[in-house]
C-alpha atoms as a PDB file:
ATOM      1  CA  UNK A   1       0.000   0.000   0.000  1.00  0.00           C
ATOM      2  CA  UNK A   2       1.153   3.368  -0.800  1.00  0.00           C
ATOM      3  CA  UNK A   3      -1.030   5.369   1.612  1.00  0.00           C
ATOM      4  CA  UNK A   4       0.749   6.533   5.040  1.00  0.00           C
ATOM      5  CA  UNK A   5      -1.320   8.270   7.600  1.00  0.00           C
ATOM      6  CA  UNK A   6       0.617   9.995   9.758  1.00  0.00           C
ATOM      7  CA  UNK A   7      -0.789   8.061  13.057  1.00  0.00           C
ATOM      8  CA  UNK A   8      -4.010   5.429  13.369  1.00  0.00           C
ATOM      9  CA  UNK A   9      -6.075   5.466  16.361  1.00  0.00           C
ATOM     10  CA  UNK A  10      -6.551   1.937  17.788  1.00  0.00           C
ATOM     11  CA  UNK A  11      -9.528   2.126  19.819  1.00  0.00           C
ATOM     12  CA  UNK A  12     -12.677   0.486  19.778  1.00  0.00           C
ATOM     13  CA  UNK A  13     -14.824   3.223  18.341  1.00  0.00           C
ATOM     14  CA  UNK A  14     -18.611   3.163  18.416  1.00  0.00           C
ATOM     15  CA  UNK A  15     -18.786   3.711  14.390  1.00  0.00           C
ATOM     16  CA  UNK A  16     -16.668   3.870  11.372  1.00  0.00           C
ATOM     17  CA  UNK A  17     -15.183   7.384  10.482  1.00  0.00           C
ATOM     18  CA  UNK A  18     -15.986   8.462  13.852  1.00  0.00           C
ATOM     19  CA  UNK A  19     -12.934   9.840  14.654  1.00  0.00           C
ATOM     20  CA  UNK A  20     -13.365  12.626  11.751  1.00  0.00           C
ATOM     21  CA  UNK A  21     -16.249  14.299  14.448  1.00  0.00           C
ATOM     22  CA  UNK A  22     -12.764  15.045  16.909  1.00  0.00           C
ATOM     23  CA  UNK A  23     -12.007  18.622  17.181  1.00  0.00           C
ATOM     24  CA  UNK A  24      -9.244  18.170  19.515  1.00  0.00           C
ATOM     25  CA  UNK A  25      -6.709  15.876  21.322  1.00  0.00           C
ATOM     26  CA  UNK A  26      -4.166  15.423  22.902  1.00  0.00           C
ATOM     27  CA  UNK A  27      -0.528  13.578  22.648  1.00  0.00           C
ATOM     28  CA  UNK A  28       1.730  14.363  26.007  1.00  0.00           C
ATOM     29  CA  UNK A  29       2.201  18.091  25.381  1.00  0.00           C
ATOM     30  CA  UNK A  30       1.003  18.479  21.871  1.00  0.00           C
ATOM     31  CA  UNK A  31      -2.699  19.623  21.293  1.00  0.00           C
ATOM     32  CA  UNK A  32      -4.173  18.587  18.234  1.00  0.00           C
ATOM     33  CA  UNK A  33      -6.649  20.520  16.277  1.00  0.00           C
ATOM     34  CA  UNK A  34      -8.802  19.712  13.645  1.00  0.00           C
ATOM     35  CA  UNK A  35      -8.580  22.152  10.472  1.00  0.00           C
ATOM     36  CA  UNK A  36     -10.674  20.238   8.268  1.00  0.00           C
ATOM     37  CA  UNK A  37     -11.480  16.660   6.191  1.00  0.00           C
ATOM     38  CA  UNK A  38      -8.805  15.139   4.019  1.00  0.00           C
ATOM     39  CA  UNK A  39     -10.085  15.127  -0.036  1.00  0.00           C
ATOM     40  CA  UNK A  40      -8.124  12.556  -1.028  1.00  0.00           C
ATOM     41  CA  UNK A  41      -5.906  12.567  -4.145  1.00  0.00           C
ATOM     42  CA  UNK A  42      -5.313   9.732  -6.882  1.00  0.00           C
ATOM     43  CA  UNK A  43      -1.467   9.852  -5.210  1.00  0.00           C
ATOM     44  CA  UNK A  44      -2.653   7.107  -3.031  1.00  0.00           C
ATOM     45  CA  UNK A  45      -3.087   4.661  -6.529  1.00  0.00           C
ATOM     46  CA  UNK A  46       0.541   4.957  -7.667  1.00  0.00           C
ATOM     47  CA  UNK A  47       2.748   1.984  -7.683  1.00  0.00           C
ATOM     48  CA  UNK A  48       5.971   3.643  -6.687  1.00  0.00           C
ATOM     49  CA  UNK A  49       8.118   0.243  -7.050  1.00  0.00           C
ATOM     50  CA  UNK A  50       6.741  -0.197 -10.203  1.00  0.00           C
ATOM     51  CA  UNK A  51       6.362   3.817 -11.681  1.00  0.00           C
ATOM     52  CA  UNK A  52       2.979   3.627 -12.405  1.00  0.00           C
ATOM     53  CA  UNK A  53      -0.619   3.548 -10.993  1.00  0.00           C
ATOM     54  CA  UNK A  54      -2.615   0.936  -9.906  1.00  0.00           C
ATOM     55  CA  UNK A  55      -4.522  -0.402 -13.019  1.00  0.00           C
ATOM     56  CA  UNK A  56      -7.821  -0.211 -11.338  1.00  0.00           C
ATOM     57  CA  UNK A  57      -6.666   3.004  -9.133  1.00  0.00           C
ATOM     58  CA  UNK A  58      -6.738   1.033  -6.068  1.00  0.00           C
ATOM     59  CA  UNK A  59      -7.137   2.302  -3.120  1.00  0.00           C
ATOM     60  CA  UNK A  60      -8.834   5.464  -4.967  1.00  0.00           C
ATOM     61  CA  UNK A  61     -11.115   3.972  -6.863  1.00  0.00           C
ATOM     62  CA  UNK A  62     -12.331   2.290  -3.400  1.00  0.00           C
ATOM     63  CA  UNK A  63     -12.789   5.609  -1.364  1.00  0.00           C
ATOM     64  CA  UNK A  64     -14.491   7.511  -3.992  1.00  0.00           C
ATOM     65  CA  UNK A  65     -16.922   4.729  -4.099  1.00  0.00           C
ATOM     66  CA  UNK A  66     -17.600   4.799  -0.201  1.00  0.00           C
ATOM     67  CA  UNK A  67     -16.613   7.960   0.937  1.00  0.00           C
ATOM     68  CA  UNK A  68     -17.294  10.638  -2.103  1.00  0.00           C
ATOM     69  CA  UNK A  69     -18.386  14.566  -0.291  1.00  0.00           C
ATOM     70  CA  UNK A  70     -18.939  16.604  -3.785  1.00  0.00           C
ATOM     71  CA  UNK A  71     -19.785  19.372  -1.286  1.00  0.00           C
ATOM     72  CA  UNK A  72     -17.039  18.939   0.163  1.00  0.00           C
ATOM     73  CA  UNK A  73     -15.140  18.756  -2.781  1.00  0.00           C
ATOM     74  CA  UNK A  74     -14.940  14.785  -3.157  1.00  0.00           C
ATOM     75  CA  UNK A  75     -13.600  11.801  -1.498  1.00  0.00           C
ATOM     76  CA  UNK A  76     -12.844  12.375   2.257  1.00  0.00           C
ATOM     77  CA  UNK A  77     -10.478   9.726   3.863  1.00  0.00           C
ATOM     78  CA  UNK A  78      -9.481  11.263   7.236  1.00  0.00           C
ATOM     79  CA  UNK A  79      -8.316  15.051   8.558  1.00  0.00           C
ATOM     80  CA  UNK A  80      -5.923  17.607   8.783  1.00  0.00           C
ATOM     81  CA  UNK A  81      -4.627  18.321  11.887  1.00  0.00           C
ATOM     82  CA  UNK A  82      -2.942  21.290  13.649  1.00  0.00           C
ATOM     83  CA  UNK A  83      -0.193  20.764  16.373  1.00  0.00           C
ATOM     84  CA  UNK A  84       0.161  23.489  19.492  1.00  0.00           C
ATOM     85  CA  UNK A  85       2.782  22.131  21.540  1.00  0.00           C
ATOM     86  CA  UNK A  86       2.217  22.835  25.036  1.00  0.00           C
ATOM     87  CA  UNK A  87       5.050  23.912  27.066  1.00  0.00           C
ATOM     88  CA  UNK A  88       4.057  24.663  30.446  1.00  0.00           C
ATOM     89  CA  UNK A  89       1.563  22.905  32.892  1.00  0.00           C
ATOM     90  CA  UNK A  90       0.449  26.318  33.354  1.00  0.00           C
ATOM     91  CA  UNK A  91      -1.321  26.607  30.040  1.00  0.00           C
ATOM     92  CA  UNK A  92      -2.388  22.737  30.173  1.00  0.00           C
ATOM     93  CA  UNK A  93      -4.547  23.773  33.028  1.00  0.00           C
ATOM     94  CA  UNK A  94      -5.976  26.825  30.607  1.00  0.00           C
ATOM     95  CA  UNK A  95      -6.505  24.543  27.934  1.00  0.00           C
ATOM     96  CA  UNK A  96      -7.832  21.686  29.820  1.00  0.00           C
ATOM     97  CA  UNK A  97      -8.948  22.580  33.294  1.00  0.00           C
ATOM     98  CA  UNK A  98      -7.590  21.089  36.406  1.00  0.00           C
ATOM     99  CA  UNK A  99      -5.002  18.566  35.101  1.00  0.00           C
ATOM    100  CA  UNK A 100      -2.495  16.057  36.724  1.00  0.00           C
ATOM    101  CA  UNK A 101       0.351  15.503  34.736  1.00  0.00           C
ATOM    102  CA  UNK A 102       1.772  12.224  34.887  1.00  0.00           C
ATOM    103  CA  UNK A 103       5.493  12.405  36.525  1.00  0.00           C
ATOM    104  CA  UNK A 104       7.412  10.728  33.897  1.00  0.00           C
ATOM    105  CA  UNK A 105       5.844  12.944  31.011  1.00  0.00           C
ATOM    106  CA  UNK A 106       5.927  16.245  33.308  1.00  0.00           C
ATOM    107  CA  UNK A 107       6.987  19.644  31.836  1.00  0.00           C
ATOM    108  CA  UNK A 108       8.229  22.406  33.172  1.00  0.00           C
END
């Protein structure tokens, strides 16, 4: 497969695609926003081994199939994010209320 996401969430998840409705989270200090859905691109069909797409433009093919938004300007497969790294508990507790952070992951 040609298609990299950045990072998967492995969770049990009450329904497919579900994780597109997250407008923020968190990894230790970095706060993740979402900017907006993903409109895939037919990069994900090439063959880079081989120099050339997928004959049947697999995986693309696939997601415009199941996932096609022409509102939203096509087929979605996941979001765009925006890191804020967080550098003081200070602002954690801003952010996030009243929050322990764990000793081996604290920041000063």
């Amino acid at each position: 497969m040609t298609f990299r996401p950045t990072f998967v969430i492995d969770e049990d998840l009450d329904e497919a695609y579900c994780e597109e409705e997250f407008m923020e989270m968190r990894i230790a200090n970095i706060m993740l926003r979402q900017v907006g859905p993903c409109v895939r691109c037919k990069t994900t069909s090439l063959l880079w081994k081989k120099n050339m797409r997928h004959p049947e433009l697999e995986p693309y093919t696939t997601i415009d199939e199941t996932r096609n938004h022409k509102e939203q300007g096509g087929p979605l497969f996941g979001t765009y994010l925006q890191p804020d790294i967080i550098g003081r508990k200070e602002d954690f507790e801003e952010l996030l209320g009243q929050y322990e952070v764990p000793k081996d992951r604290s920041i000063e």
